[in-house]
N, C-alpha and C. Protein backbone atom coordinates (compact mmCIF):
# COMPACT_ATOMS: atom_id res chain seq x y z
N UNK A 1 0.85 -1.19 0.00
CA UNK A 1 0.00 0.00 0.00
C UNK A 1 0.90 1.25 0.00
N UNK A 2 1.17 1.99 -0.97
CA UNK A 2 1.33 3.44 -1.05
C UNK A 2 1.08 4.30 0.32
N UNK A 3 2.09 5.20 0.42
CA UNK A 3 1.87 6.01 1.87
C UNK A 3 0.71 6.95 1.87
N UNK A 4 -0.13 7.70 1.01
CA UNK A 4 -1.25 8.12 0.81
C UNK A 4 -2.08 7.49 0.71
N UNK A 5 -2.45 6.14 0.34
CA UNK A 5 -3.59 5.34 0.56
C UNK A 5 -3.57 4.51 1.80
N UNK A 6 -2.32 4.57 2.50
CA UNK A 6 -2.42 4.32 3.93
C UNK A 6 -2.65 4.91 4.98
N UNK A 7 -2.33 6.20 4.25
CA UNK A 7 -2.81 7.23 5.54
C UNK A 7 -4.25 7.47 5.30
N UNK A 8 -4.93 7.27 3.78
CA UNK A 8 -6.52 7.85 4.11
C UNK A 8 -7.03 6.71 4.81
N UNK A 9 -6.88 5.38 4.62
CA UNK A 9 -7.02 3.89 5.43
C UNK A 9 -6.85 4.21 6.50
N UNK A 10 -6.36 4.49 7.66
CA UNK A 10 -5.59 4.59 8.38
C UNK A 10 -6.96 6.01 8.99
N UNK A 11 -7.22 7.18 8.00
CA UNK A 11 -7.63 8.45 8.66
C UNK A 11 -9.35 7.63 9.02
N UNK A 12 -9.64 7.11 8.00
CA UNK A 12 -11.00 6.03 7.83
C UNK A 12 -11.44 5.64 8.90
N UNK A 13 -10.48 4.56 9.18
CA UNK A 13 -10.50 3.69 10.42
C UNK A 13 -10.50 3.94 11.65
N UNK A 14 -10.01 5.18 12.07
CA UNK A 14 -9.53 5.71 13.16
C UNK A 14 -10.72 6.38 14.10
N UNK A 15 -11.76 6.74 13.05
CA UNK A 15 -13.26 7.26 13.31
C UNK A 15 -13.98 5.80 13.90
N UNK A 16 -13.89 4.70 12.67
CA UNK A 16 -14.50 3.39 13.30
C UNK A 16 -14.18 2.87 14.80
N UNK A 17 -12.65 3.06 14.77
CA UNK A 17 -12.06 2.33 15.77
C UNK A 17 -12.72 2.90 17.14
N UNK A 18 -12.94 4.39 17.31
CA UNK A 18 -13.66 5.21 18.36
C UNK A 18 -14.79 5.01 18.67
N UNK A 19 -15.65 4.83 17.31
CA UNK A 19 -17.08 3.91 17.46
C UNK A 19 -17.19 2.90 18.13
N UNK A 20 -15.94 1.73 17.61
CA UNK A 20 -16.51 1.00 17.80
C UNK A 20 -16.08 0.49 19.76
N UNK A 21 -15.12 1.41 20.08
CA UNK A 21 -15.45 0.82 21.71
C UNK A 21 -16.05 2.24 22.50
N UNK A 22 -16.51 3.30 21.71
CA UNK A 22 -17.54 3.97 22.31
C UNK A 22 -17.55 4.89 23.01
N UNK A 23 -15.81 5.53 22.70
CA UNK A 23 -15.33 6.43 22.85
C UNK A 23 -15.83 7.80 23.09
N UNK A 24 -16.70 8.46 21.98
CA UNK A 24 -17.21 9.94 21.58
C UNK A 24 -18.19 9.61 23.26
N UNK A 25 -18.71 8.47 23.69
CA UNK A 25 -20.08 8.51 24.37
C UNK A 25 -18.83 8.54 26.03
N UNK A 26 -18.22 8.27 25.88
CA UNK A 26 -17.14 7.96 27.18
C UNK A 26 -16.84 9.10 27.51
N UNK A 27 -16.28 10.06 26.59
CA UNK A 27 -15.38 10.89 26.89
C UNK A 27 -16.43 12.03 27.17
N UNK A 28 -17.47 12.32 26.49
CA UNK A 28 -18.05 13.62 26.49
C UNK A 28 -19.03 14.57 27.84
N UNK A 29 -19.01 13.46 28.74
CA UNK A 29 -19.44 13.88 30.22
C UNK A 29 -17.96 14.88 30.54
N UNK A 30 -16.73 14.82 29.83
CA UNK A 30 -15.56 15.30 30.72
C UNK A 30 -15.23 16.67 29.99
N UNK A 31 -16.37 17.26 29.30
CA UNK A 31 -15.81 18.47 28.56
C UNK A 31 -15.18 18.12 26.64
N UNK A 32 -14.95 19.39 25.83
CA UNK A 32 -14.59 19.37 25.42
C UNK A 32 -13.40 18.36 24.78
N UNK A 33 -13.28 17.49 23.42
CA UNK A 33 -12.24 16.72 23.24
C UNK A 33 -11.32 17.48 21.96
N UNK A 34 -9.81 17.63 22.54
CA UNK A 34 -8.95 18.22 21.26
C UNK A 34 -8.48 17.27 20.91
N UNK A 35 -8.71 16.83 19.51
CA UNK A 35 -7.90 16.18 18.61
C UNK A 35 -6.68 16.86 18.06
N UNK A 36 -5.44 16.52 18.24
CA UNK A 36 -4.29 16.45 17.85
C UNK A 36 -3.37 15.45 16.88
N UNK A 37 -2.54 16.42 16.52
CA UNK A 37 -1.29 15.21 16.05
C UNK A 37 -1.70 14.85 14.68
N UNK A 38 -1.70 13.69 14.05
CA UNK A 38 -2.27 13.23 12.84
C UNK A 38 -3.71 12.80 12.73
N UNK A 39 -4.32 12.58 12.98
CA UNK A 39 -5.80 12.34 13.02
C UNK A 39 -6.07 13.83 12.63
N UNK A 40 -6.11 15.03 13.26
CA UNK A 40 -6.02 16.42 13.22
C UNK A 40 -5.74 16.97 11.98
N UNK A 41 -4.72 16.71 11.41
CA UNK A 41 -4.03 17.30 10.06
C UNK A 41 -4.17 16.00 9.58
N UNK A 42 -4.40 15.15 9.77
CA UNK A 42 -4.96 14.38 8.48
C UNK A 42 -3.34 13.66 7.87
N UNK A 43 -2.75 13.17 8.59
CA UNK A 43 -1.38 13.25 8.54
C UNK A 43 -0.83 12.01 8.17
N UNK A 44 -1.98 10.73 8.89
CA UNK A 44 -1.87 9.31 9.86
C UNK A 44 -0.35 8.82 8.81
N UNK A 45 0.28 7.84 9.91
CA UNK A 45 1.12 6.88 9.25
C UNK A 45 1.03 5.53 9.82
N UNK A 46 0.99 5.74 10.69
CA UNK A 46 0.23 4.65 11.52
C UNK A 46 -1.09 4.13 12.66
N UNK A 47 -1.44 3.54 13.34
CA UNK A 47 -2.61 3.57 14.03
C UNK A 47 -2.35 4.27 15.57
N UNK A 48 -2.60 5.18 15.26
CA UNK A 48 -2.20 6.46 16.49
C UNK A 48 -3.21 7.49 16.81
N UNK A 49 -3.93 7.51 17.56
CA UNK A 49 -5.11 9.38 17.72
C UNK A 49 -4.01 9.76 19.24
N UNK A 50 -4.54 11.16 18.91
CA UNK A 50 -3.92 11.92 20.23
C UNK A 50 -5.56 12.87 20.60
N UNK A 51 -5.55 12.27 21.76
CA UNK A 51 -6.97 13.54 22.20
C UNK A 51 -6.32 13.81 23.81
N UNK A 52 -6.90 15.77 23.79
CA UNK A 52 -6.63 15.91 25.27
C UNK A 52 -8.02 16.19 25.71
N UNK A 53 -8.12 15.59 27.30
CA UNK A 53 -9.31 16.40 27.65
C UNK A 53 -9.33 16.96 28.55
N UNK A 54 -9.78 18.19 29.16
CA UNK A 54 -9.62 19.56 30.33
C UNK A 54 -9.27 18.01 32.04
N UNK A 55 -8.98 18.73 32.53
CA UNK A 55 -8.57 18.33 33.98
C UNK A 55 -9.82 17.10 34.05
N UNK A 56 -9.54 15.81 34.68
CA UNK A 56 -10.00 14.97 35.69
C UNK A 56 -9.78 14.68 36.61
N UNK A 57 -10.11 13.94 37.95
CA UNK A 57 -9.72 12.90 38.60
C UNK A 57 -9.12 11.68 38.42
N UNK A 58 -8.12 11.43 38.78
CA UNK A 58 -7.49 9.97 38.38
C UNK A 58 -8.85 9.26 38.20
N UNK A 59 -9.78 8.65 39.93
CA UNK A 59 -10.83 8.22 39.63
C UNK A 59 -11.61 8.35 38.89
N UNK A 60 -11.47 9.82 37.82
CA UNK A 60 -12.52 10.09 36.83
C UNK A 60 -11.76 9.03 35.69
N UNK A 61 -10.57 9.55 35.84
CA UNK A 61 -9.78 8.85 34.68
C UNK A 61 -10.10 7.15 34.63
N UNK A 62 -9.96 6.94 36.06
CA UNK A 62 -9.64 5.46 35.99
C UNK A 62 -11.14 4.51 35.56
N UNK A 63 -12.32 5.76 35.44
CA UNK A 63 -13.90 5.82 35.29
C UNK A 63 -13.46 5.37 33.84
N UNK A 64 -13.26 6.42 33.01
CA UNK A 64 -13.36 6.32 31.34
C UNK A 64 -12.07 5.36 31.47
N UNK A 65 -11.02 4.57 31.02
CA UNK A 65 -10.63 3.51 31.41
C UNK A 65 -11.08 2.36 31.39
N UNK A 66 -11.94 2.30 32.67
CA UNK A 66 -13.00 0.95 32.75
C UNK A 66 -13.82 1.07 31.98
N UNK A 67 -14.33 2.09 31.24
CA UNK A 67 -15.93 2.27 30.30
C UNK A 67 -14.93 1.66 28.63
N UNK A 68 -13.44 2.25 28.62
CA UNK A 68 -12.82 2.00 27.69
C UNK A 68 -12.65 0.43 27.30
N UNK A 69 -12.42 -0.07 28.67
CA UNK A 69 -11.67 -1.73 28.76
C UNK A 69 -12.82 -2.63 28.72
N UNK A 70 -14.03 -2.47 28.75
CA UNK A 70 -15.26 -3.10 28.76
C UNK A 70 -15.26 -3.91 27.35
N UNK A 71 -15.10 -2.71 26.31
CA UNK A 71 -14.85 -3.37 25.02
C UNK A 71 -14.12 -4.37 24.47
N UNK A 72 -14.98 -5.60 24.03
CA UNK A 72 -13.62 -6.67 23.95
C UNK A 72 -12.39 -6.31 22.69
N UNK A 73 -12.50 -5.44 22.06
CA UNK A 73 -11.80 -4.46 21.36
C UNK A 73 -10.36 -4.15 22.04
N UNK A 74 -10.63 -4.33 22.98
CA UNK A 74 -9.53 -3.23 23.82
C UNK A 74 -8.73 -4.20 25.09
N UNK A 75 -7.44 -4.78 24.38
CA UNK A 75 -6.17 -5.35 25.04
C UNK A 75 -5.78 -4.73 26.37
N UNK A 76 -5.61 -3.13 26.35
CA UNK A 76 -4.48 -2.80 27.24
C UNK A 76 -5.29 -1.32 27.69
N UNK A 77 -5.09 -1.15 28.76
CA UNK A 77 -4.90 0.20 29.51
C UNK A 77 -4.34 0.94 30.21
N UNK A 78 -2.81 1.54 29.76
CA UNK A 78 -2.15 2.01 30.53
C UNK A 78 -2.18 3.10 31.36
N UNK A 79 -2.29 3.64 32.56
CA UNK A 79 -2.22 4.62 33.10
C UNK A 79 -0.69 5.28 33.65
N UNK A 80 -0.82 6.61 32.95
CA UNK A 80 0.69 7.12 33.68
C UNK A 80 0.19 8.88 34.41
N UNK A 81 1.10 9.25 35.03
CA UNK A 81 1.41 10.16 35.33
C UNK A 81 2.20 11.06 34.56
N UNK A 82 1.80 12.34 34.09
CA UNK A 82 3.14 13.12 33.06
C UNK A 82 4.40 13.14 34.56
N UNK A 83 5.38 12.87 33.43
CA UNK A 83 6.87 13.42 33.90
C UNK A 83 7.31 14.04 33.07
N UNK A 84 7.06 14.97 32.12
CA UNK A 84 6.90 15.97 31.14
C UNK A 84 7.13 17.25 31.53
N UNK A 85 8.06 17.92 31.68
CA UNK A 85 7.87 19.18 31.95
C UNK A 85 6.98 19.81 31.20
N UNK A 86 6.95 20.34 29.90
CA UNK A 86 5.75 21.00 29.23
C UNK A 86 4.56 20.22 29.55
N UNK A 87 4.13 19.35 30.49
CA UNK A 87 2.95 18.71 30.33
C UNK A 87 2.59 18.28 31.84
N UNK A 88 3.25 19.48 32.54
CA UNK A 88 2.89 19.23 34.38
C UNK A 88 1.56 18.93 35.07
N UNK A 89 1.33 18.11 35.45
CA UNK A 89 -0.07 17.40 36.62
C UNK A 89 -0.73 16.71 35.07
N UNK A 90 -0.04 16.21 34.28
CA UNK A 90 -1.05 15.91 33.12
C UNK A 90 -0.77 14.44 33.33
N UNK A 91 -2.36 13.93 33.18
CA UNK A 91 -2.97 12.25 33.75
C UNK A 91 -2.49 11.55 31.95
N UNK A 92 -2.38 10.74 31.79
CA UNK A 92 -2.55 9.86 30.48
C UNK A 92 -3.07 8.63 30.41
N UNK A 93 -3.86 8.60 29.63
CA UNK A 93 -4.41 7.19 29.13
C UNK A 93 -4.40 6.47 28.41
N UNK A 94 -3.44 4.92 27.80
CA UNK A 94 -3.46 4.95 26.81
C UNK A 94 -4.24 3.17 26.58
N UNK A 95 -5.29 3.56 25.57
CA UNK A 95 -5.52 2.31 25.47
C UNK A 95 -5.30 1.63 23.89
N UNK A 96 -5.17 0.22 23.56
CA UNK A 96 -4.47 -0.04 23.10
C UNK A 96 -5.70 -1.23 22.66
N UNK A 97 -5.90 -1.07 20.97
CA UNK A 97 -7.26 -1.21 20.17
C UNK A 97 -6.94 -2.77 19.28
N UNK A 98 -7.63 -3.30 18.87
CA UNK A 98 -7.37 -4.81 18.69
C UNK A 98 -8.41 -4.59 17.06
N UNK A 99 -7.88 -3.89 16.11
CA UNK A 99 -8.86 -3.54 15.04
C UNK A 99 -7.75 -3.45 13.78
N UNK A 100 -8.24 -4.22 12.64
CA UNK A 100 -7.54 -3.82 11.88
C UNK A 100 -6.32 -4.80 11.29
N UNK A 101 -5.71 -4.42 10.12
CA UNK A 101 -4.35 -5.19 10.38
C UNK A 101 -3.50 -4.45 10.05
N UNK A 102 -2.78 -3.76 11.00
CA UNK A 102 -1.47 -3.12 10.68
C UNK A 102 -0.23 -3.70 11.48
N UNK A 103 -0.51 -5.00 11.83
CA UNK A 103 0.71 -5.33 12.52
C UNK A 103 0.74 -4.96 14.04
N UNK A 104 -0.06 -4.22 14.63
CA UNK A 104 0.41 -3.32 15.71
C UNK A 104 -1.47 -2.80 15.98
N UNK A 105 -1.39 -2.97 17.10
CA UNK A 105 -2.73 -2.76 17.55
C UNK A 105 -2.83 -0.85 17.37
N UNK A 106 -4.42 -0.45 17.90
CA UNK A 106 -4.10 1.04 17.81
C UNK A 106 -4.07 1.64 19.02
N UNK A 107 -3.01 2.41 18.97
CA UNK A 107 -2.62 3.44 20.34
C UNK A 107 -3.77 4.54 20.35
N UNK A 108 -4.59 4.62 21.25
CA UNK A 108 -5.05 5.87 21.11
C UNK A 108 -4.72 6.85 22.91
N UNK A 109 -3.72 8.16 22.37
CA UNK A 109 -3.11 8.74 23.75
C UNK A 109 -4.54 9.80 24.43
N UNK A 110 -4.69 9.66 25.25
CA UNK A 110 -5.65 10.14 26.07
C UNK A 110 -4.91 11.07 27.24
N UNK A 111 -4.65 12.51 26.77
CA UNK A 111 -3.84 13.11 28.00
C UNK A 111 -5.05 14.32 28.69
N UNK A 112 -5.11 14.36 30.17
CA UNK A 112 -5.83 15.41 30.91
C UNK A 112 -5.29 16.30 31.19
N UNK A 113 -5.16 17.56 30.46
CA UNK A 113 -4.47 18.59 30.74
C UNK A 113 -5.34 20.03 31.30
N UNK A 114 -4.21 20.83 31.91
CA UNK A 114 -4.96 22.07 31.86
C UNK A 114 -5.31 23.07 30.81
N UNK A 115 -6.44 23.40 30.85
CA UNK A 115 -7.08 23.77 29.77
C UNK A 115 -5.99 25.06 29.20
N UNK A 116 -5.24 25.86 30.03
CA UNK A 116 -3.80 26.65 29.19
C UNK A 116 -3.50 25.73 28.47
N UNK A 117 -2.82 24.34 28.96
CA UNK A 117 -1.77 23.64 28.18
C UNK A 117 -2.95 23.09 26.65
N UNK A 118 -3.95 22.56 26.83
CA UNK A 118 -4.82 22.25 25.88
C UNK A 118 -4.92 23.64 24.46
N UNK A 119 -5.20 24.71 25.30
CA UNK A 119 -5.27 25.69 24.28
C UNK A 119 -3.73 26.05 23.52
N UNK A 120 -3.24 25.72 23.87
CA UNK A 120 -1.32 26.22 23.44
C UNK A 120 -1.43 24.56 22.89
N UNK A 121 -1.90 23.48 22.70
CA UNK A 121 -1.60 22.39 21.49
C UNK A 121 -2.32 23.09 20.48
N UNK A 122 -3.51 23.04 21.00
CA UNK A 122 -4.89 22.89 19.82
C UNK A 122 -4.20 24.43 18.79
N UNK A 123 -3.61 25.69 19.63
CA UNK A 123 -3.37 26.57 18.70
C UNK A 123 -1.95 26.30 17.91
N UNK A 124 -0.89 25.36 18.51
CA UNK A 124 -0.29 24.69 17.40
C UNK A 124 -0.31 24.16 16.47
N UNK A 125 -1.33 23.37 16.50
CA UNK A 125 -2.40 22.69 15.47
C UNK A 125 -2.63 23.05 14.68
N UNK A 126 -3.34 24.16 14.63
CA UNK A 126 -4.23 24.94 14.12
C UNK A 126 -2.90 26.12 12.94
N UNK A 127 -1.91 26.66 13.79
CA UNK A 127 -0.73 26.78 12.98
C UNK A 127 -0.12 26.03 11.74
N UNK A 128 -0.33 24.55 12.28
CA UNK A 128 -0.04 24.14 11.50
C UNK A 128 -0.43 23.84 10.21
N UNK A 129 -2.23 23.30 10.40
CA UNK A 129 -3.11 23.47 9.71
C UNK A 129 -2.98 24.26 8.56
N UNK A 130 -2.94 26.01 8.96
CA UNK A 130 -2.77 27.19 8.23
C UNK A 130 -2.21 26.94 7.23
N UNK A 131 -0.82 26.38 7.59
CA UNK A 131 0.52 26.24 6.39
C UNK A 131 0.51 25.41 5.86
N UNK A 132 -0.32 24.23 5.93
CA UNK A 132 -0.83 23.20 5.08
C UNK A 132 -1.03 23.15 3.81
N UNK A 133 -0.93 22.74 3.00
CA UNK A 133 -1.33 22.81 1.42
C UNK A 133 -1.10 20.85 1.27
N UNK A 134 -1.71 20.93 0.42
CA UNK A 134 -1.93 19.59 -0.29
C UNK A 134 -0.43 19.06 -0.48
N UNK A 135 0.21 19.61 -1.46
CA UNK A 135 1.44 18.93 -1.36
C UNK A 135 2.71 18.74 0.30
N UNK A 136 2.32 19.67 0.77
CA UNK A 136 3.01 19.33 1.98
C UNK A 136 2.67 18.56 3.13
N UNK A 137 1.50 18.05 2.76
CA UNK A 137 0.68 17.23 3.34
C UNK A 137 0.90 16.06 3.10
N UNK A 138 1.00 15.53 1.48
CA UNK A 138 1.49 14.23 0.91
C UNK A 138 2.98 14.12 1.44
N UNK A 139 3.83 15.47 1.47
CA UNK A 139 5.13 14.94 1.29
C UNK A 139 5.27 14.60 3.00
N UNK A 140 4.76 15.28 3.77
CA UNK A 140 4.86 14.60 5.60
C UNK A 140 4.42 13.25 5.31
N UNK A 141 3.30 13.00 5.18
CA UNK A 141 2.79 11.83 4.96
C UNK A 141 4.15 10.65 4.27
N UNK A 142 4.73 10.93 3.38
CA UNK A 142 5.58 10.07 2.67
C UNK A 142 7.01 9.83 3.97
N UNK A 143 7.20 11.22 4.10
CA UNK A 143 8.48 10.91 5.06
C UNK A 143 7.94 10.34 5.96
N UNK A 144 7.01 9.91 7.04
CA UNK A 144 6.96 9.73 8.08
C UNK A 144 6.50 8.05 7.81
N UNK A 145 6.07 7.89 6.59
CA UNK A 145 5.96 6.29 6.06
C UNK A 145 7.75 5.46 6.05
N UNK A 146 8.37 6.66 5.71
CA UNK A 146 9.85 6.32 5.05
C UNK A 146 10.96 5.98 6.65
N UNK A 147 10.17 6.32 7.41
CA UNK A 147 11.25 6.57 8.80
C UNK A 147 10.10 5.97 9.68
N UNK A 148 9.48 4.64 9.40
CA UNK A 148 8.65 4.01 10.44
C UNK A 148 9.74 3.16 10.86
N UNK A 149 9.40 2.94 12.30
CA UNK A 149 10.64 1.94 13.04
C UNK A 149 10.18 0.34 13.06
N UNK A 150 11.19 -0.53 13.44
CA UNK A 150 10.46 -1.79 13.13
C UNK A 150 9.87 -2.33 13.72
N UNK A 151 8.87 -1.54 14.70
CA UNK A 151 7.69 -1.42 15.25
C UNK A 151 6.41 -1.45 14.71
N UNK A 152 6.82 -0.41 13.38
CA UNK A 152 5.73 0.15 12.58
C UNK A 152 5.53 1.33 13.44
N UNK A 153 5.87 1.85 13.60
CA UNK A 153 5.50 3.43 14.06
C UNK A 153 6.52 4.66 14.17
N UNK A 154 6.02 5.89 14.24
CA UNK A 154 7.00 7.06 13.96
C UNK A 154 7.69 6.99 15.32
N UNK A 155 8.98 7.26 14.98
CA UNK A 155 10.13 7.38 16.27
C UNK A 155 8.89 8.29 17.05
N UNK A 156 9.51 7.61 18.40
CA UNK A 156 8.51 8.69 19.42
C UNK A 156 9.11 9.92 19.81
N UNK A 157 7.85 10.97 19.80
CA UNK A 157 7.82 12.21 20.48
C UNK A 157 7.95 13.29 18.79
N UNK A 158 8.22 12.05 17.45
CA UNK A 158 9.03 13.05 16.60
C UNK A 158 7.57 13.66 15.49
N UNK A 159 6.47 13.46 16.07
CA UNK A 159 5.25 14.13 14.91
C UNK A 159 5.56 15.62 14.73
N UNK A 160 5.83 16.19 16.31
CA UNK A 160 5.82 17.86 16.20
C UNK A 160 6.93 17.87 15.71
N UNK A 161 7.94 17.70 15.86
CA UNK A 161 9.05 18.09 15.20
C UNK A 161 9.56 17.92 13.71
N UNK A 162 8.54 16.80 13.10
CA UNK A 162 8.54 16.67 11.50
C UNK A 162 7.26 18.07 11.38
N UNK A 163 6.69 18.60 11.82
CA UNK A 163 5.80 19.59 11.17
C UNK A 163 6.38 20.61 11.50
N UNK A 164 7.12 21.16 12.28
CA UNK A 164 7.89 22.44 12.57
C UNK A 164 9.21 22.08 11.54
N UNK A 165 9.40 20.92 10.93
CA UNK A 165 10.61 21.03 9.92
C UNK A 165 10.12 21.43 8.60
N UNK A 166 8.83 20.54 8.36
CA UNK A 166 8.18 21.35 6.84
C UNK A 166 7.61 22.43 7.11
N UNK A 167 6.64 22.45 8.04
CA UNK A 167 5.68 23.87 8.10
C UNK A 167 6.52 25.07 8.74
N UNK A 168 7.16 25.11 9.76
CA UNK A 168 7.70 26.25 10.33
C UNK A 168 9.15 25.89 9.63
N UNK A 169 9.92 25.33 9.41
CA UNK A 169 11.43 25.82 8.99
C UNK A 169 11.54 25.66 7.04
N UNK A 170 10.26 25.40 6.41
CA UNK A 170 10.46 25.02 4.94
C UNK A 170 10.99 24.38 4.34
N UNK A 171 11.54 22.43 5.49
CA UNK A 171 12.34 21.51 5.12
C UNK A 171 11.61 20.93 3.37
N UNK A 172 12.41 20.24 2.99
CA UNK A 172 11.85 19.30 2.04
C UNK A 172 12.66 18.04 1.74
N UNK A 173 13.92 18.69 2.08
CA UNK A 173 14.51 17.22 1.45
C UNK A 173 14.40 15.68 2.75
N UNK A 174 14.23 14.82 2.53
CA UNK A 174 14.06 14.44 3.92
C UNK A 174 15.50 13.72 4.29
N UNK A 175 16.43 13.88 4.46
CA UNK A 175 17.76 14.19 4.73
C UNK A 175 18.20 15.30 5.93
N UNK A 176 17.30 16.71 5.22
CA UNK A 176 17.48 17.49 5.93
C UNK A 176 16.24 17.53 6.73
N UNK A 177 15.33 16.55 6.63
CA UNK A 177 14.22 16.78 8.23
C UNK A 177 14.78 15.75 8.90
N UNK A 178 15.69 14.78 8.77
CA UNK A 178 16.47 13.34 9.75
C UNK A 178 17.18 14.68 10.59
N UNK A 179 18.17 15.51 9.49
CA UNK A 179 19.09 15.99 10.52
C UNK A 179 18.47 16.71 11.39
N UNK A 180 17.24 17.43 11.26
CA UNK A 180 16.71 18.57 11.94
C UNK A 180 15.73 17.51 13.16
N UNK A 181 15.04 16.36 12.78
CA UNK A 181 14.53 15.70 14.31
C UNK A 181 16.08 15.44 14.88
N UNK A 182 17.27 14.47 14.43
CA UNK A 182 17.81 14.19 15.52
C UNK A 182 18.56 14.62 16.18
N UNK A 183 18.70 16.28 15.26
CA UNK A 183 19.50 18.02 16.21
C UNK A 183 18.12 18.22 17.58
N UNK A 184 16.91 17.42 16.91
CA UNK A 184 16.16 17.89 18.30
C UNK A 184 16.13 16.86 19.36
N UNK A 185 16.57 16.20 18.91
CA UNK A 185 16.66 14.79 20.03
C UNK A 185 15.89 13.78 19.87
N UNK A 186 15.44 13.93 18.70
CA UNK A 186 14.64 12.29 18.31
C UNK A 186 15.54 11.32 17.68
N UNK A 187 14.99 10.21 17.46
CA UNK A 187 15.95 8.73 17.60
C UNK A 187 15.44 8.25 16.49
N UNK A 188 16.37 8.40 15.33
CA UNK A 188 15.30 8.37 13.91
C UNK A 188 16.88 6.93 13.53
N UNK A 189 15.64 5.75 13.30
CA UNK A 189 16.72 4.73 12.76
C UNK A 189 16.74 4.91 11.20
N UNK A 190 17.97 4.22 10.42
CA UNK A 190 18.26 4.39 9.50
C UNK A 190 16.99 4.54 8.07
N UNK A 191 17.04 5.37 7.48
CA UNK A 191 15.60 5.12 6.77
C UNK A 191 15.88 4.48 5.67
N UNK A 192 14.79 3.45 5.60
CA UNK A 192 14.45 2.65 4.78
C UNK A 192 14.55 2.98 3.05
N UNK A 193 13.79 4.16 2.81
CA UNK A 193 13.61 4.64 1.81
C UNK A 193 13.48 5.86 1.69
N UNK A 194 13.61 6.70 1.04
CA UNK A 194 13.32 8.23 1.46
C UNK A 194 12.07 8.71 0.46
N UNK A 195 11.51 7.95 -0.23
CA UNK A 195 10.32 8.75 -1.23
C UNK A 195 9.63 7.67 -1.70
């Protein structure tokens, strides 16, 4: 499969996958949900959503969790604590989706933040969005197919930092977005292919 017909596969599914353990109905007693990351920009490379939602209770957390794990859909539920500096008192949830075949079940990150820190993603986002155009859209999409680990998934932590290399610094070659994630400290293994 081509990296554009995997990512619209991939953008498709990602709506089902929420359906189908019932997500939209879980989450929406807790406020507002920001979609981030690739699901957001429409980006996907692999089976990944990022949603934040305003402040909970662990017990609230550990509430949606159990409403999450009910679904026989749903393998795993990790709970952490941020140790994040940019991401202080922030709860995470990650559960871990049994749909599909990509090799790799789907991560979907569930972080409770304060609604500052929520508004300073969602308006990154939204930055990013702006500078978007069709072709720079395909070409993220391609690099981030080209530098999957043998996991199947994008080196971690490195989504923002491949969109601040095309959208905010005007990378293209992807040579020069390897050097620019691993000047930022991401852990990009040898790439496979570059286009």
């Amino acid at each position: 499969m081509n990296p554009l017909a995997r990512s619209a596969k991939l953008r498709q599914e990602a709506d089902r996958v929420m359906g189908a353990i019932g997500l939209p109905t879980i989450l929406a007693p807790h406020g507002p949900v920001a979609f981030i990351g690739s699901y957001f920009l429409d980006t996907m490379a692999y089976p990944d959503i990022d949603i934040s939602i305003p402040p909970v209770t662990i017990a609230q957390l550990f509430s949606i969790g159990g409403q999450i794990a009910a679904s026989e859909l749903v393998a795993e539920v990790v709970f952490q604590r941020s140790k994040m500096p940019d991401l202080p008192g922030g709860l995470y949830l990650k559960p871990r989706v049994e749909y599909g075949d990509w090799g790799r079940p789907w991560k979907i990150d569930i972080w409770s933040l304060s609604e500052t820190i929520i508004a300073e993603r969602v308006a990154d986002m939204q930055r990013f969005q702006a500078a978007m155009t069709e072709g720079l859209r395909q070409q993220i999409i391609r690099y981030k197919c080209a530098i999957l680990t043998r996991e199947g998934r994008t080196p971690t932590y490195s989504g923002y930092q491949i969109y601040r290399a095309f959208l905010d610094e005007g990378l293209s070659d992807f040579e020069e977005v390897t050097r620019y994630l691993i000047a930022h400290g991401i852990q990009v293994e040898a790439s496979r292919e570059s286009a």
